[in-house]
C-alpha atoms as a PDB file:
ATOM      1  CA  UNK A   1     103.972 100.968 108.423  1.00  0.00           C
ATOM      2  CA  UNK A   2     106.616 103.706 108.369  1.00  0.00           C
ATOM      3  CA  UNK A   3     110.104 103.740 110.803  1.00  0.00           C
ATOM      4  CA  UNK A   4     111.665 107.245 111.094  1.00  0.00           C
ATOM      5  CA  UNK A   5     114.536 108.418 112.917  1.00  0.00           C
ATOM      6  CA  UNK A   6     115.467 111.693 114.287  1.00  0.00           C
ATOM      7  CA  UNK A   7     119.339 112.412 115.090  1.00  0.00           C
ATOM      8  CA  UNK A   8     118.621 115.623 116.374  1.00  0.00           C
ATOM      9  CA  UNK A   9     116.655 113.929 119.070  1.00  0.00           C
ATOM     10  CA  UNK A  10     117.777 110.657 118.727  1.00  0.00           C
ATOM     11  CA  UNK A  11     114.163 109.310 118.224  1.00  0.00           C
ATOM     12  CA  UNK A  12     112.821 106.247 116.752  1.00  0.00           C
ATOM     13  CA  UNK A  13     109.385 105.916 115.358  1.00  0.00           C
ATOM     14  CA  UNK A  14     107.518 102.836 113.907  1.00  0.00           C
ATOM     15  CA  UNK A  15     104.028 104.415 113.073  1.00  0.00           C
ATOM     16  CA  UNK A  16     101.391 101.443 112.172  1.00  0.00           C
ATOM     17  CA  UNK A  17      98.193 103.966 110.868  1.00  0.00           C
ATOM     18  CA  UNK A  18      97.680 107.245 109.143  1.00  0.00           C
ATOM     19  CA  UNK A  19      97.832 110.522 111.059  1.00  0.00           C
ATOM     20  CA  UNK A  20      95.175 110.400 113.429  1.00  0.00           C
ATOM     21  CA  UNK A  21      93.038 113.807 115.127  1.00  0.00           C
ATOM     22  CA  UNK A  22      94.862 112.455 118.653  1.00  0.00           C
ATOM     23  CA  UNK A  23      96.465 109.631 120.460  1.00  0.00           C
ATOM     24  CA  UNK A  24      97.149 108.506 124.259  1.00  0.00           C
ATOM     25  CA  UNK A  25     100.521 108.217 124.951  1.00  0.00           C
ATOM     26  CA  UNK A  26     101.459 105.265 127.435  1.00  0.00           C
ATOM     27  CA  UNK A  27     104.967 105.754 128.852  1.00  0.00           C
ATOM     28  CA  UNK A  28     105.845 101.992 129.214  1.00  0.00           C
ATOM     29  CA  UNK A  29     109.434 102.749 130.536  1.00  0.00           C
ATOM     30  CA  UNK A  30     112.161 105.500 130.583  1.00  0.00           C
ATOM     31  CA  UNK A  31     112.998 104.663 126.638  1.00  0.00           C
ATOM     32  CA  UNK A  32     109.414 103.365 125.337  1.00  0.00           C
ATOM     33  CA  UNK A  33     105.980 104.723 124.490  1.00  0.00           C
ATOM     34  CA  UNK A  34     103.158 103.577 122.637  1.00  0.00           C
ATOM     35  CA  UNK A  35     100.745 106.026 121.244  1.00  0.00           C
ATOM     36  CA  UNK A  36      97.179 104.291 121.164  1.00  0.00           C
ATOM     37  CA  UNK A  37      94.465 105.621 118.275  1.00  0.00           C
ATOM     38  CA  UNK A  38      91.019 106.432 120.158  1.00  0.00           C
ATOM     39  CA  UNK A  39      89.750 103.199 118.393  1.00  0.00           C
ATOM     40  CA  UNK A  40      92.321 101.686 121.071  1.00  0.00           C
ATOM     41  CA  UNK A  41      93.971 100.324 118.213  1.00  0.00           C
ATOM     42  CA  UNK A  42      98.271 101.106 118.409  1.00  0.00           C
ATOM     43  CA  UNK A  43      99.393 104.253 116.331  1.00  0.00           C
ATOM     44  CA  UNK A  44     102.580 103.951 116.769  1.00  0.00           C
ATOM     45  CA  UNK A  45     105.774 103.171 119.214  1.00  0.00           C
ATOM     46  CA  UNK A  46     108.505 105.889 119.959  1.00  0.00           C
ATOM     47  CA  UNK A  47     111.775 104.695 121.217  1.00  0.00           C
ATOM     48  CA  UNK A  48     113.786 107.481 123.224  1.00  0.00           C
ATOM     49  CA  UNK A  49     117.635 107.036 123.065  1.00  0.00           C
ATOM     50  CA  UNK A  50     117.331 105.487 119.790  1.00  0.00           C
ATOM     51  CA  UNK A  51     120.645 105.056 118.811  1.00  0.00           C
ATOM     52  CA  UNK A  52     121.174 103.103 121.956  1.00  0.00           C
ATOM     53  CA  UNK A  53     118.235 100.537 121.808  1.00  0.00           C
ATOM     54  CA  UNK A  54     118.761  99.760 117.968  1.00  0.00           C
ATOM     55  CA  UNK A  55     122.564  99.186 118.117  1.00  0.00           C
ATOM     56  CA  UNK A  56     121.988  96.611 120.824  1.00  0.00           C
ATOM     57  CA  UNK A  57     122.156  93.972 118.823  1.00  0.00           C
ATOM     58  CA  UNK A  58     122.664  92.973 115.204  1.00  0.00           C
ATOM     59  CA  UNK A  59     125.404  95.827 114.643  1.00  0.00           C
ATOM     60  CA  UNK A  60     122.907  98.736 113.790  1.00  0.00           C
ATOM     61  CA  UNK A  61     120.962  96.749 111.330  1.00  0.00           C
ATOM     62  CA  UNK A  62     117.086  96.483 111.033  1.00  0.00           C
ATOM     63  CA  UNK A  63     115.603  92.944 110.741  1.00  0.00           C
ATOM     64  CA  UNK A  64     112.643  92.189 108.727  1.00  0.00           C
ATOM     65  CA  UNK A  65     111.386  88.969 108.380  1.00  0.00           C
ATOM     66  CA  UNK A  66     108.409  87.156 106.572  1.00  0.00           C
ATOM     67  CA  UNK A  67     107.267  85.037 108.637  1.00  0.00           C
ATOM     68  CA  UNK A  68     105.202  83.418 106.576  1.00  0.00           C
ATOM     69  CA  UNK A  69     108.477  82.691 104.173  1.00  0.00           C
ATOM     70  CA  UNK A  70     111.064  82.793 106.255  1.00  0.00           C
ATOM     71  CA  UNK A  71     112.553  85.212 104.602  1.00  0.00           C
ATOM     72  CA  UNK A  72     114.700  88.352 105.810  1.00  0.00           C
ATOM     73  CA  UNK A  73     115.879  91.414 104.685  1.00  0.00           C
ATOM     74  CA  UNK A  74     118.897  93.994 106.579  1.00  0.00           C
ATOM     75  CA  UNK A  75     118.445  97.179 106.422  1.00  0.00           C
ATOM     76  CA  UNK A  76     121.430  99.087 107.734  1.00  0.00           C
ATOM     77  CA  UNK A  77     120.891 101.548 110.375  1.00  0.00           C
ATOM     78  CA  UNK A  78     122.688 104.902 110.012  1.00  0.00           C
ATOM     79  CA  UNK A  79     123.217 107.257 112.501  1.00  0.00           C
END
């Protein structure tokens, strides 16, 4: 899994798969798409206004969590 950002369009982008030949794009609202692989399987998930969505809560940081351990890791945000 790889998460990207792009300031100069303040885009987010959590890719789950390699590069695949071509994806679907569902727009699920003004700020979300998914990108599906032609297995159906999810590519990816782009998050438009970025900068918005991710400092909504948690001050800019990134969450992980184990669920399986319970345990988390921050990873600031920068912007």
């Amino acid at each position: 899994m790889k998460f990207s950002y792009d300031p100069m369009y303040n885009l987010a982008y959590i890719r789950f798969q390699e590069k695949s030949t071509s994806v679907e794009t569902i727009k699920i609202s003004d700020e979300l798409n998914i990108d599906l692989a032609p297995d159906g399987t999810i590519y990816g998930i782009e998050l438009l206004n970025a900068n918005e969505q991710l400092k909504r809560e948690n001050a800019g940081q990134l969450m992980v969590t184990n669920e399986a351990t319970g345990k988390q890791v921050e990873v600031p945000l920068t912007f």
